[in-house]
C-alpha atoms as a PDB file:
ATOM      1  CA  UNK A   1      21.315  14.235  23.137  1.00  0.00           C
ATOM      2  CA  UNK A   2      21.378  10.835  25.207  1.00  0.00           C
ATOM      3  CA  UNK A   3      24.231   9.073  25.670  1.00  0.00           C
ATOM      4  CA  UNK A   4      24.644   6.441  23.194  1.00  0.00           C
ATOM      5  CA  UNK A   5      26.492   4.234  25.345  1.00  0.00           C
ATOM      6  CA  UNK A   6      23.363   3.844  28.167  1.00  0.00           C
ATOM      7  CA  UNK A   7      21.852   0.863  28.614  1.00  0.00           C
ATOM      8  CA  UNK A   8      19.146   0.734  26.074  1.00  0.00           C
ATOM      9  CA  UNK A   9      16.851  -2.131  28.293  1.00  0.00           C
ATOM     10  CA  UNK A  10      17.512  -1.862  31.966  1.00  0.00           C
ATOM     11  CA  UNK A  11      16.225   2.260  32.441  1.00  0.00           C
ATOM     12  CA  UNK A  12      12.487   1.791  33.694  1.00  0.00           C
ATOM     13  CA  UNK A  13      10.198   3.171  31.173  1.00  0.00           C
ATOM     14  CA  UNK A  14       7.890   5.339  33.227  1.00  0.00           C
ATOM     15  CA  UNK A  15       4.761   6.967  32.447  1.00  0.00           C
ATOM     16  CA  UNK A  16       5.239  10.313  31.453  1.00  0.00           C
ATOM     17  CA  UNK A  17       2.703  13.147  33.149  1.00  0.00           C
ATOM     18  CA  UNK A  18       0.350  13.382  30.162  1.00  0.00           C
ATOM     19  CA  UNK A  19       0.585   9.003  30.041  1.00  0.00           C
ATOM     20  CA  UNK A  20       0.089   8.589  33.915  1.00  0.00           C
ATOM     21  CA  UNK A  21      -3.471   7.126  33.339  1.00  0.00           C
ATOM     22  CA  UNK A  22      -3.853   5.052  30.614  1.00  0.00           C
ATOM     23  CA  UNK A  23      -0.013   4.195  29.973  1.00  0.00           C
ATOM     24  CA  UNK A  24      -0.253   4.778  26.134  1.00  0.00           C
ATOM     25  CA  UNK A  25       3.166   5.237  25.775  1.00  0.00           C
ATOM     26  CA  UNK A  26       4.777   7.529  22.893  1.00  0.00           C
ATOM     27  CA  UNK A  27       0.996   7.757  21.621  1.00  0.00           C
ATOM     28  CA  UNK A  28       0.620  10.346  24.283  1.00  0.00           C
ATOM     29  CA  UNK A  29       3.069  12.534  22.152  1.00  0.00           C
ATOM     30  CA  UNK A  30       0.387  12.816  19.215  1.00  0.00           C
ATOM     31  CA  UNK A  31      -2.179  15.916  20.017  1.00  0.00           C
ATOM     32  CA  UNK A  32      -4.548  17.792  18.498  1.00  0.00           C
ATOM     33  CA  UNK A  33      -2.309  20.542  17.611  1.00  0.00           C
ATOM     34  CA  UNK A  34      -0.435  17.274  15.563  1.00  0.00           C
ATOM     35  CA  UNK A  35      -3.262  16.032  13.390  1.00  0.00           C
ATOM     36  CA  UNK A  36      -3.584  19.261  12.358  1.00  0.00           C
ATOM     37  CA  UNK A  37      -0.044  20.155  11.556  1.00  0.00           C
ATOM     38  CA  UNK A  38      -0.180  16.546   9.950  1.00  0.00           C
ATOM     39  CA  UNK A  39      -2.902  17.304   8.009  1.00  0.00           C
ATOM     40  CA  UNK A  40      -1.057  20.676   6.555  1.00  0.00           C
ATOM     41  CA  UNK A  41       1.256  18.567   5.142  1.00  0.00           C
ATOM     42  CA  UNK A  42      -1.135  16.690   2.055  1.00  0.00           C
ATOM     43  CA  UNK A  43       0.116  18.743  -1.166  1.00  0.00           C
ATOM     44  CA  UNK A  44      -1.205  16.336  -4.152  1.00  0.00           C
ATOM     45  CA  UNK A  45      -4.156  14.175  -1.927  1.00  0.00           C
ATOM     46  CA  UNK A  46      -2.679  11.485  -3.264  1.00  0.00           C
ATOM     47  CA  UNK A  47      -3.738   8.340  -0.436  1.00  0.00           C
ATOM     48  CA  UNK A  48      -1.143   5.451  -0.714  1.00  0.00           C
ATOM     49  CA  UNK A  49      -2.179   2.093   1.501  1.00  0.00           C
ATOM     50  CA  UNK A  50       0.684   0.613   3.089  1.00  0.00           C
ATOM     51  CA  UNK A  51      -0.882  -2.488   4.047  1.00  0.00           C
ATOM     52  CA  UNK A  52       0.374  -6.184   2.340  1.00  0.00           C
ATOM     53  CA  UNK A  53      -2.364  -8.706   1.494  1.00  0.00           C
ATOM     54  CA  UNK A  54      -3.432 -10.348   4.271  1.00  0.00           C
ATOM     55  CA  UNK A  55      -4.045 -13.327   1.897  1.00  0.00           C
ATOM     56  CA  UNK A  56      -0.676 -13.681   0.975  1.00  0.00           C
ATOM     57  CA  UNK A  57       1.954 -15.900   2.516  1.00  0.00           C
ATOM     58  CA  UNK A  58       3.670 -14.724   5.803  1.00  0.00           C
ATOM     59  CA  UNK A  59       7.015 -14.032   7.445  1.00  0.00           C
ATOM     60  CA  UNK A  60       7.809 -16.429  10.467  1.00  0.00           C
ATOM     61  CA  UNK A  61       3.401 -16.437  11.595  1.00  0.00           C
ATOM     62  CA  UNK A  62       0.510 -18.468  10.192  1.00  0.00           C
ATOM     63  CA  UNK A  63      -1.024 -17.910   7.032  1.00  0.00           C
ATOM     64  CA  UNK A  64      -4.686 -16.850   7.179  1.00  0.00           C
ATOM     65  CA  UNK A  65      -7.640 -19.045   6.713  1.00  0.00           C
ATOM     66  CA  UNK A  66     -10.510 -18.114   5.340  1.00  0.00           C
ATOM     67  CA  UNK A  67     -13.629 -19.868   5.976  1.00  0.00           C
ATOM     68  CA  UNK A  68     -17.279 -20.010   4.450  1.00  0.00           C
ATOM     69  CA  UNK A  69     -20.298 -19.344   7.049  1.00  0.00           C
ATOM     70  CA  UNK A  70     -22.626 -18.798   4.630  1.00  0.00           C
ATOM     71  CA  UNK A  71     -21.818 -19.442   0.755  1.00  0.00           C
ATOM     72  CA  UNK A  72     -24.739 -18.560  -1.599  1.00  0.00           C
ATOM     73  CA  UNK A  73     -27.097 -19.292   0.743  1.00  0.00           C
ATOM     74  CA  UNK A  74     -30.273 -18.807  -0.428  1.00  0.00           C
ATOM     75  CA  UNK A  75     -33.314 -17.075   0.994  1.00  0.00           C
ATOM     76  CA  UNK A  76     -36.962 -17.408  -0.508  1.00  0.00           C
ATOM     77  CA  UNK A  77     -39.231 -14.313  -1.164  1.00  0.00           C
ATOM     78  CA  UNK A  78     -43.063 -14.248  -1.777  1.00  0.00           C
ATOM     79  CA  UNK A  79     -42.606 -13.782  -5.504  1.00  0.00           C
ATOM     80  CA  UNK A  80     -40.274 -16.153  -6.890  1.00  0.00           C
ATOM     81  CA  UNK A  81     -37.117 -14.310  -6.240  1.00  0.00           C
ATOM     82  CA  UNK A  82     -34.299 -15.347  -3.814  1.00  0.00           C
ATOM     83  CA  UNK A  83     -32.123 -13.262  -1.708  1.00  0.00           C
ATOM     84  CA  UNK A  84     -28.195 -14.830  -2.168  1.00  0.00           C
ATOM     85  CA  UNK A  85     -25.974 -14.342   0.772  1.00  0.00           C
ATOM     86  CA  UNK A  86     -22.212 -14.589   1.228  1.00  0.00           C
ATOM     87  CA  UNK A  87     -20.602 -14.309   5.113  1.00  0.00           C
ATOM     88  CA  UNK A  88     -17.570 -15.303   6.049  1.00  0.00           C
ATOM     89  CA  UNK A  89     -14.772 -15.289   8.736  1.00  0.00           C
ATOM     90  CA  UNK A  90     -11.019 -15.906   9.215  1.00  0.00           C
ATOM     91  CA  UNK A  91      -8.294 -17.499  11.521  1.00  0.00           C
ATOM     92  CA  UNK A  92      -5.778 -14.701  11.157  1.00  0.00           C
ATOM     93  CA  UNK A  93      -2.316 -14.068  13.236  1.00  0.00           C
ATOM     94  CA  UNK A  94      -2.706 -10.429  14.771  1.00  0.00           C
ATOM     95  CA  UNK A  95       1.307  -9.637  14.071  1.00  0.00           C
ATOM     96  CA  UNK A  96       0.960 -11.105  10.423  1.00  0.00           C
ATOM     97  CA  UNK A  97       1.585  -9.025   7.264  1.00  0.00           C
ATOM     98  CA  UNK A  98       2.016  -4.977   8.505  1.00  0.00           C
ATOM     99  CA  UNK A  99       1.273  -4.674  12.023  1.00  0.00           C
ATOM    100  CA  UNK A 100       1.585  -2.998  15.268  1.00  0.00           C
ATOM    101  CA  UNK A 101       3.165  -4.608  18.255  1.00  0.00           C
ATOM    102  CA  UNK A 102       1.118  -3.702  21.376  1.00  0.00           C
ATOM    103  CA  UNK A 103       3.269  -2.118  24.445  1.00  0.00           C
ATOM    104  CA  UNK A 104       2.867  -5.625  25.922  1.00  0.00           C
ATOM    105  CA  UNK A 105       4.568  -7.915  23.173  1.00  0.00           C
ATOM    106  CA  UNK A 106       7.662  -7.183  24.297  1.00  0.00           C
ATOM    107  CA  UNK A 107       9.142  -7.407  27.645  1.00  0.00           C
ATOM    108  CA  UNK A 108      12.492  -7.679  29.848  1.00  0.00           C
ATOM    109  CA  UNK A 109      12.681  -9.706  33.153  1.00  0.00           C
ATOM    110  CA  UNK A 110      15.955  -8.268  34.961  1.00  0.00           C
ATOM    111  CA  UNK A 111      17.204  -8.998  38.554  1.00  0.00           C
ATOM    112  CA  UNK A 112      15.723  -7.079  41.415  1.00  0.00           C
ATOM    113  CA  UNK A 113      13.113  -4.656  38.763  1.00  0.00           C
ATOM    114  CA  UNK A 114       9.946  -5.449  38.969  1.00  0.00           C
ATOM    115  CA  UNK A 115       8.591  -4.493  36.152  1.00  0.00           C
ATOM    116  CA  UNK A 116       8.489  -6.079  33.064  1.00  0.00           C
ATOM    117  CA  UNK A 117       6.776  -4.201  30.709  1.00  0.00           C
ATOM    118  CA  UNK A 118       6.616  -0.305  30.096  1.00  0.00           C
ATOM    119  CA  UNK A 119       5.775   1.725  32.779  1.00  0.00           C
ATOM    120  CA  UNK A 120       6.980  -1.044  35.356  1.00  0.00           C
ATOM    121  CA  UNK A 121       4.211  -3.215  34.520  1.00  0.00           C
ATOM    122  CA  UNK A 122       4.752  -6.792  35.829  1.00  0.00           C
ATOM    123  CA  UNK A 123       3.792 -10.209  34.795  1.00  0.00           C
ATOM    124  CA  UNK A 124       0.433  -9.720  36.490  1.00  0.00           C
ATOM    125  CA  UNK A 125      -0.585  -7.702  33.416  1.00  0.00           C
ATOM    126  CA  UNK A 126      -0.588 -10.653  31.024  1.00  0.00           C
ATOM    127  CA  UNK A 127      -1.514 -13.411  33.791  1.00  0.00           C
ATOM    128  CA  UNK A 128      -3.288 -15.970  34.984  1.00  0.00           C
ATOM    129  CA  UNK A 129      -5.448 -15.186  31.667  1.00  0.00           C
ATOM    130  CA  UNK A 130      -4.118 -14.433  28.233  1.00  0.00           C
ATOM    131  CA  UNK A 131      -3.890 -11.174  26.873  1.00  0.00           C
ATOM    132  CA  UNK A 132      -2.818  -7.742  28.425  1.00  0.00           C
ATOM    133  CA  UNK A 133      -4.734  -6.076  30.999  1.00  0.00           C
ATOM    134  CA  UNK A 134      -3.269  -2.173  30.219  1.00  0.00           C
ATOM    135  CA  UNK A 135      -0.689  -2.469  27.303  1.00  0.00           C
ATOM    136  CA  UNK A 136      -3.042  -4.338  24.934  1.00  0.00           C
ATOM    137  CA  UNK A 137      -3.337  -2.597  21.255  1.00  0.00           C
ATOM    138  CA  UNK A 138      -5.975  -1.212  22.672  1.00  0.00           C
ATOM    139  CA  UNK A 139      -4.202   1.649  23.635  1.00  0.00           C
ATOM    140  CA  UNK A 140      -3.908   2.516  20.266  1.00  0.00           C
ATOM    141  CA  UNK A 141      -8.030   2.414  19.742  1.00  0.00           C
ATOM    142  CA  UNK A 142      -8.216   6.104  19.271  1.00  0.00           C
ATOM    143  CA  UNK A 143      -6.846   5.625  16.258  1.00  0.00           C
ATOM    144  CA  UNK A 144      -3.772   6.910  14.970  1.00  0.00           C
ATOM    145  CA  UNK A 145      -3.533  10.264  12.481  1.00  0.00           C
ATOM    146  CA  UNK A 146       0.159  12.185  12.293  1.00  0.00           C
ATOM    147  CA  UNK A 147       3.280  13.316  10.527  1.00  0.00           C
ATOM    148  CA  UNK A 148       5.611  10.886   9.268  1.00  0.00           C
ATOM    149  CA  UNK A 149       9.195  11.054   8.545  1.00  0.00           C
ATOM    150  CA  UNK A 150      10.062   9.050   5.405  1.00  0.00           C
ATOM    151  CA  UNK A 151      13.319   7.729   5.723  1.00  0.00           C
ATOM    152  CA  UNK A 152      14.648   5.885   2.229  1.00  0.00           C
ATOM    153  CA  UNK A 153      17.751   3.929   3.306  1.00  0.00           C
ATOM    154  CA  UNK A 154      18.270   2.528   0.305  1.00  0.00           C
ATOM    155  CA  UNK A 155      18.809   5.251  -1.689  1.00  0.00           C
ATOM    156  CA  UNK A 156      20.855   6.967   1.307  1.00  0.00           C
ATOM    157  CA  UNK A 157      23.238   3.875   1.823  1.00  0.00           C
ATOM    158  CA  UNK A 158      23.074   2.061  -1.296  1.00  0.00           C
ATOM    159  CA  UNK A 159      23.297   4.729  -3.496  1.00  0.00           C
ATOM    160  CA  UNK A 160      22.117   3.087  -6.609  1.00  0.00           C
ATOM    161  CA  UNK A 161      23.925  -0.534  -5.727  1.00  0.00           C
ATOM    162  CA  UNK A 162      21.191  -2.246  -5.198  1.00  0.00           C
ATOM    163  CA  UNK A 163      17.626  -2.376  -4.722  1.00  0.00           C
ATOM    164  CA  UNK A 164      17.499  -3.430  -0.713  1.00  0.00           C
ATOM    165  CA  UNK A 165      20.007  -3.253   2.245  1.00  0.00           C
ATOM    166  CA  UNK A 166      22.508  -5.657   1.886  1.00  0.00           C
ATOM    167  CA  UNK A 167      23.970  -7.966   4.576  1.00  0.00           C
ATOM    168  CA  UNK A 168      25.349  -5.805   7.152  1.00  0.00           C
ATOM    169  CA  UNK A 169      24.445  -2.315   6.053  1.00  0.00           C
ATOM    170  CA  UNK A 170      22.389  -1.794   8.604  1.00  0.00           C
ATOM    171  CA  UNK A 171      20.572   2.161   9.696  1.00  0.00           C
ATOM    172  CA  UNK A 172      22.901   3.706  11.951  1.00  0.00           C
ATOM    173  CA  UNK A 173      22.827   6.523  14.393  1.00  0.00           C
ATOM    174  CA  UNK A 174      24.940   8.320  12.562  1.00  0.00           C
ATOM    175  CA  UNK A 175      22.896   7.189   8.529  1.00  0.00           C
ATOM    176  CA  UNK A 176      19.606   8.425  10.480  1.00  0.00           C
ATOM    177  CA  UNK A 177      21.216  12.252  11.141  1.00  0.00           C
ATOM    178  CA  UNK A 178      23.066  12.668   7.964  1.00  0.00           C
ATOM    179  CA  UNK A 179      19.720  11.722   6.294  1.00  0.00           C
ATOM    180  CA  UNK A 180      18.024  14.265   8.616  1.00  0.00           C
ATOM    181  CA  UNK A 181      20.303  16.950   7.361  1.00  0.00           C
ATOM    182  CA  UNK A 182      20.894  15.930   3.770  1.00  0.00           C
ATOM    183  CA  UNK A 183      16.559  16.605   3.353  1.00  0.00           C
ATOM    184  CA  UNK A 184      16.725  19.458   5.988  1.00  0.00           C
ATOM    185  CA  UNK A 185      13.998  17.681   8.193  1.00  0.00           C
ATOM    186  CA  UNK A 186      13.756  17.587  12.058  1.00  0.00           C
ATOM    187  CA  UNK A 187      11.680  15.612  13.936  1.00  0.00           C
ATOM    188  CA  UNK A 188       8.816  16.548  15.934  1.00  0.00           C
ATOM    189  CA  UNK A 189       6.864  15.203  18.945  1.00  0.00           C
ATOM    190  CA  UNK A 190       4.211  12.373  17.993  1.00  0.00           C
ATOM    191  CA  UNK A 191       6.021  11.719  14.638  1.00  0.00           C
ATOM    192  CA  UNK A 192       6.483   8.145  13.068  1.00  0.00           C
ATOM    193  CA  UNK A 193       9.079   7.353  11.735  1.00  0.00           C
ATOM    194  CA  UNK A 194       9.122   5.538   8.386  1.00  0.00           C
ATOM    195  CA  UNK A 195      12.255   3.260   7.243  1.00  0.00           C
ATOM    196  CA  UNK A 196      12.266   1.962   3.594  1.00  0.00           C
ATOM    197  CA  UNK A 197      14.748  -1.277   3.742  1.00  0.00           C
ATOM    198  CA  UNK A 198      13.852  -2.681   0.511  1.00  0.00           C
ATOM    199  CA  UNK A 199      12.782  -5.769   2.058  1.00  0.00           C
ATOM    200  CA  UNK A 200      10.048  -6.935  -0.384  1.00  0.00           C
ATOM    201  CA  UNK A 201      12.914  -6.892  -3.080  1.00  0.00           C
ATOM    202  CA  UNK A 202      15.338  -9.161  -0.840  1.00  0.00           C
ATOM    203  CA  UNK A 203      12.491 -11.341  -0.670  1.00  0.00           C
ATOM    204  CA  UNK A 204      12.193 -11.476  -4.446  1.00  0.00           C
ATOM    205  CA  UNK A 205      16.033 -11.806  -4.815  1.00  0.00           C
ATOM    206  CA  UNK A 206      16.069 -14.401  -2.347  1.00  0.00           C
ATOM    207  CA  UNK A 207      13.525 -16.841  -2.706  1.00  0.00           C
ATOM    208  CA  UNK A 208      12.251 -19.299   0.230  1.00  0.00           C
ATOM    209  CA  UNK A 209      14.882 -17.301   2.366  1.00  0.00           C
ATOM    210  CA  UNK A 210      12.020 -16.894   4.669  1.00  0.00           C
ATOM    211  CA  UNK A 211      10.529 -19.964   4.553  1.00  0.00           C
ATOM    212  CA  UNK A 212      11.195 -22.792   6.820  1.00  0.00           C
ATOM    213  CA  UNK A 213      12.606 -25.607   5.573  1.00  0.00           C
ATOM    214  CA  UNK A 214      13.268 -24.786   2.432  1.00  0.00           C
ATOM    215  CA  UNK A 215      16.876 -25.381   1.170  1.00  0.00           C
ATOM    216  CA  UNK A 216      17.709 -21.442   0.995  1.00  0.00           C
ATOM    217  CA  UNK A 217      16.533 -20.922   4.318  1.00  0.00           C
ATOM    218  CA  UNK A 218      18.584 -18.091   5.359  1.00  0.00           C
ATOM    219  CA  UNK A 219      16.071 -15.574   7.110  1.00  0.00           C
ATOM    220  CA  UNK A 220      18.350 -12.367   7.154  1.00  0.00           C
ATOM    221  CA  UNK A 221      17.279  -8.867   6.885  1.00  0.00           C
ATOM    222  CA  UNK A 222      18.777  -5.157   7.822  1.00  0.00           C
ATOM    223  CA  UNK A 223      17.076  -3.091   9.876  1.00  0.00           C
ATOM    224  CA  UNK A 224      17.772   0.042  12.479  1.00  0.00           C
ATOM    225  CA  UNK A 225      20.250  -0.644  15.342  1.00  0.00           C
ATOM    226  CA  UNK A 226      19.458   0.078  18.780  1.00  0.00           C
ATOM    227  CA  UNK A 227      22.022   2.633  18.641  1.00  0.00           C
ATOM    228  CA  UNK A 228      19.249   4.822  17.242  1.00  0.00           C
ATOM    229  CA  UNK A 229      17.322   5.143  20.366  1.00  0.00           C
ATOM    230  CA  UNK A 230      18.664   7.925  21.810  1.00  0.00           C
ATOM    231  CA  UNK A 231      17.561  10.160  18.478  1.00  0.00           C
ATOM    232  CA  UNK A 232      14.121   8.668  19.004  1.00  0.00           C
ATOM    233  CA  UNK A 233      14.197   9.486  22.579  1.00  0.00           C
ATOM    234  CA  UNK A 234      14.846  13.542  22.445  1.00  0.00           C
ATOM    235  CA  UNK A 235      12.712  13.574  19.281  1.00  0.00           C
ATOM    236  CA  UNK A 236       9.693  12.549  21.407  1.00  0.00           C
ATOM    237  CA  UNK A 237       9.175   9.953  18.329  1.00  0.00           C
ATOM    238  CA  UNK A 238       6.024   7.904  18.301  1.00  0.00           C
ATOM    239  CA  UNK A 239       6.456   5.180  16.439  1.00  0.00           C
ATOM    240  CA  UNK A 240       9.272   3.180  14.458  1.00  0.00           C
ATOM    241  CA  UNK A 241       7.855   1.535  11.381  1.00  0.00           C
ATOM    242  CA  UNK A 242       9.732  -0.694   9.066  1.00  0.00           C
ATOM    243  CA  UNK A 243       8.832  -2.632   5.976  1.00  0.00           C
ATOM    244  CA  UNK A 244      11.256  -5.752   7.325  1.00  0.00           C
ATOM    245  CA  UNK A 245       9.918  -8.122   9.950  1.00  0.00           C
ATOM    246  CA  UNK A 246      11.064  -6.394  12.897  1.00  0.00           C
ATOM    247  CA  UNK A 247      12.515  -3.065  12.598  1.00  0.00           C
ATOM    248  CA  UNK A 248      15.728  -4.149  14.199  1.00  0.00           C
ATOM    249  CA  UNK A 249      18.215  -6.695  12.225  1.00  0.00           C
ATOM    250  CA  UNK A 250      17.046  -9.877  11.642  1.00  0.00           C
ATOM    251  CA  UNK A 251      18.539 -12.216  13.116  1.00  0.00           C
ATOM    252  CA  UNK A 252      17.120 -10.321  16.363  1.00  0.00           C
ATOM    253  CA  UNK A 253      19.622 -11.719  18.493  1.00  0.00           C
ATOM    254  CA  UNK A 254      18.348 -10.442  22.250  1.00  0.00           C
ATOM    255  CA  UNK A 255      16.067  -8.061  20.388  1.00  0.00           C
ATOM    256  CA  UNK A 256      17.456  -4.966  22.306  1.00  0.00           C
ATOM    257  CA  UNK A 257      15.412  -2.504  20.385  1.00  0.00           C
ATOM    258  CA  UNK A 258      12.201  -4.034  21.129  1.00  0.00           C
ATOM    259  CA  UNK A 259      13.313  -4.096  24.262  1.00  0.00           C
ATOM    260  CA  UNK A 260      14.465  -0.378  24.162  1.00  0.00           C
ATOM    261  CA  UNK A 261      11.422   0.757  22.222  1.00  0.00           C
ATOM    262  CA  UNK A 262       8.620  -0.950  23.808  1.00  0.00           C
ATOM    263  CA  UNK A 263       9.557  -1.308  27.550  1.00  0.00           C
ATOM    264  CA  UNK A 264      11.660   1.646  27.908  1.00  0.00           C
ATOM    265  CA  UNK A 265      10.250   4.348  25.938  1.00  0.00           C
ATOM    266  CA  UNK A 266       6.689   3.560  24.906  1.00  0.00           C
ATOM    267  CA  UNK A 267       7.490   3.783  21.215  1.00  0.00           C
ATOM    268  CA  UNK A 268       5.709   1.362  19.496  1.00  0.00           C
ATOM    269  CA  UNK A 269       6.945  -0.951  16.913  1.00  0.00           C
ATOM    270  CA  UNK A 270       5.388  -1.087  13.318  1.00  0.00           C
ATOM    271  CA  UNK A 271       6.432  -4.104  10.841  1.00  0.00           C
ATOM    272  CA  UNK A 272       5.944  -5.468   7.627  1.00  0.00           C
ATOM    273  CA  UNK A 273       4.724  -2.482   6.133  1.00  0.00           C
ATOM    274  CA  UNK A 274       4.161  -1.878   1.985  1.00  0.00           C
ATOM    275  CA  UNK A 275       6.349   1.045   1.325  1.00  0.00           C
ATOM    276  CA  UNK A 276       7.949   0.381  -2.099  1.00  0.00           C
ATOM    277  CA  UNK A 277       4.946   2.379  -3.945  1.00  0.00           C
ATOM    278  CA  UNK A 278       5.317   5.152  -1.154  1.00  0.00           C
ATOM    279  CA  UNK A 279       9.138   5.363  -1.767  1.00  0.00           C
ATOM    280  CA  UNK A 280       8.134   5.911  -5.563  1.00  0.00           C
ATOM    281  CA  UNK A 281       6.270   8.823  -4.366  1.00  0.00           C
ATOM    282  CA  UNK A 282       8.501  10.141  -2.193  1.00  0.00           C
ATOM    283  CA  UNK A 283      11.418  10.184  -5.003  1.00  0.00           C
ATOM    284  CA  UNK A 284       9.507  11.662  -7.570  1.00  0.00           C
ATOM    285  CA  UNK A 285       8.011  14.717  -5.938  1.00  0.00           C
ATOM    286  CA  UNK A 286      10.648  14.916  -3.049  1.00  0.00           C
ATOM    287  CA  UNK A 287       8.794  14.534   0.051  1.00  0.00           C
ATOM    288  CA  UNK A 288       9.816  12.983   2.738  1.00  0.00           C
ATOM    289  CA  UNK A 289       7.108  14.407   5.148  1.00  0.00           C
ATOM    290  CA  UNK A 290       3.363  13.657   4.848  1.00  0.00           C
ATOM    291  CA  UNK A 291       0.010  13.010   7.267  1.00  0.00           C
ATOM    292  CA  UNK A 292      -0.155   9.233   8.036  1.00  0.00           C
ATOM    293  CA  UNK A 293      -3.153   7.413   9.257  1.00  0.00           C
ATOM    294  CA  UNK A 294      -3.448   4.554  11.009  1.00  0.00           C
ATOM    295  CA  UNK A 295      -6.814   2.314  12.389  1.00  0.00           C
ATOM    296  CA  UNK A 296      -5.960  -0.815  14.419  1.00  0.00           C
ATOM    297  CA  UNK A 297      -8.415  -3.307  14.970  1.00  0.00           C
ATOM    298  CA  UNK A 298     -10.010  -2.382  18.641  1.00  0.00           C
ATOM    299  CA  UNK A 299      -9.087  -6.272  20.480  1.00  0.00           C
ATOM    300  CA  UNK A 300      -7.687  -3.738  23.200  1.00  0.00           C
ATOM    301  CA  UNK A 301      -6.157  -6.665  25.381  1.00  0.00           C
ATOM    302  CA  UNK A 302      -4.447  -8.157  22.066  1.00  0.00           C
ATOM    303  CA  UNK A 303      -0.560  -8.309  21.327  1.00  0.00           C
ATOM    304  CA  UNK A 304      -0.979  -7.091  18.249  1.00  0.00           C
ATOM    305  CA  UNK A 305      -2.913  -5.782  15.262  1.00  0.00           C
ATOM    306  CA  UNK A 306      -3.201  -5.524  11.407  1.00  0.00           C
ATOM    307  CA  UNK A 307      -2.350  -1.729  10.901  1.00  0.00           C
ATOM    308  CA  UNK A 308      -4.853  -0.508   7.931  1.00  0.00           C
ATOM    309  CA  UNK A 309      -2.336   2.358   7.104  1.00  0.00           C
ATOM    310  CA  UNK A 310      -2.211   4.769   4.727  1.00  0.00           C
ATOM    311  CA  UNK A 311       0.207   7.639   3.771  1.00  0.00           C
ATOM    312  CA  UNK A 312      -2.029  10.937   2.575  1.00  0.00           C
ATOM    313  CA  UNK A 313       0.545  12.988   0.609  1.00  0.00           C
END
């Protein structure tokens, strides 16, 4: 295991030998020997979507807007009838709702490195013109389809006391093992890992907490501490994927697991996801390991993209 006192930001993430081309990062874990074990793991083909709304409101980004191209429009035909026809289209903010963060959303300048982004990727990447050259979500086009880890913190820290993470309990190094061993589960190259915060119940316990300007403005949430990254390291882990709006604790602060994650290791980020339904599942039948699917939207010099998830258990 890693040290856990290393610097979690300054180590150059580097392409590993199977990542050399395309810098995909951690996606380079997930093989075709892992779909398959993934796949082994469906016991009830039960398919839960993960994915909130993306016409309800958001956390800290715009709210979509949907507009009318064509509404009812009518077309004639020789006989009497008319064709009706309905298109539309929609201003939406990529890292709205549950989303991906691209390699590229997140990056470190430091004195005398370089790079900037994973893999020693500089500025030049995301400049003169917008968007990323190399560590767009584009890297992520192939689509994603592996094993998740379902980690269910509440249960694990709150034992009962409440419905969410409270202030301050926050996933820990050592909350992330003990939960390993307590449902006898390793982790495994290519693997995402899954953390149910409760967050969707703070927000109903708390409302306008995330909303600016209103009078209980107060936009705190729990989330997995940098600490972690060593486990995520050795484990070869793909992905980190939270249902609060960034993973890490909210406030970010310097956001030093983004930083760890995304420039250092090439795991990439996933927030905002719909998990109370899946925690449900994962209570009831005791599984906490299941094939999980993934299609981002193919912008592939974007920052960021809705998910479209699903768990297949």
């Amino acid at each position: 295991m890693c040290s856990t006192g290393h610097d979690y930001v300054s180590q150059l993430g580097m392409p590993r030998d199977a990542d050399k081309e395309g810098r995909h990062g951690a996606y380079s874990y997930i093989t075709p020997q892992t779909v398959l074990d993934a796949l082994r793991l469906v016991r009830h083909g039960t398919v839960i979507p993960l994915n909130l709304a993306l016409d309800t409101p958001t956390v800290g980004r715009p709210n979509l807007v949907h507009h009318a191209r064509m509404h009812n429009q009518t077309r004639p035909l020789p006989d009497g009838r008319f064709n009706v026809v309905n298109d539309d289209s929609v201003d939406l903010a990529l890292q709205s709702h549950t989303h991906w963060d691209a390699l590229a959303h997140w990056g470190v300048i430091e004195p005398g490195n370089k790079g900037v982004f994973y893999g020693g990727v500089g500025l030049d990447d995301t400049w003169p013109e917008f968007g990323s050259k190399t560590l767009g979500i584009g890297t992520l086009a192939g689509g994603i389809v592996t094993r998740a880890v379902f980690f269910d913190m509440v249960a694990h820290i709150e034992k009962g006391e409440s419905t969410y993470l409270r202030d301050g309990h926050d996933i820990t190094r050592e909350a992330v093992l003990s939960y390993l061993e307590e449902h006898k589960l390793e982790l495994r190259p290519g693997d995402a890992a899954i953390f149910y915060t409760g967050f969707q119940h703070r927000l109903a316990e708390n409302p306008g907490s995330w909303v600016r300007g209103h009078e209980n403005h107060n936009p705190v949430a729990s989330g997995v501490l940098p600490e972690t990254l060593p486990i995520w390291e050795e484990g070869k882990t793909f992905a980190l994927v939270g249902d609060n709006p960034s993973v890490e604790p909210n406030p970010m602060g310097e956001g030093v697991l983004h930083a760890g994650a995304l420039k250092r290791l090439g795991i990439y980020l996933g927030e905002l996801f719909k998990l109370d339904d899946l925690a449900e599942h994962c209570r009831r039948h005791d599984q906490y390991e299941f094939a999980f699917t993934s299609t981002p939207l193919n912008i592939p010099k974007a920052f960021g993209s809705p998910a479209n998830a699903t768990a297949i258990l």
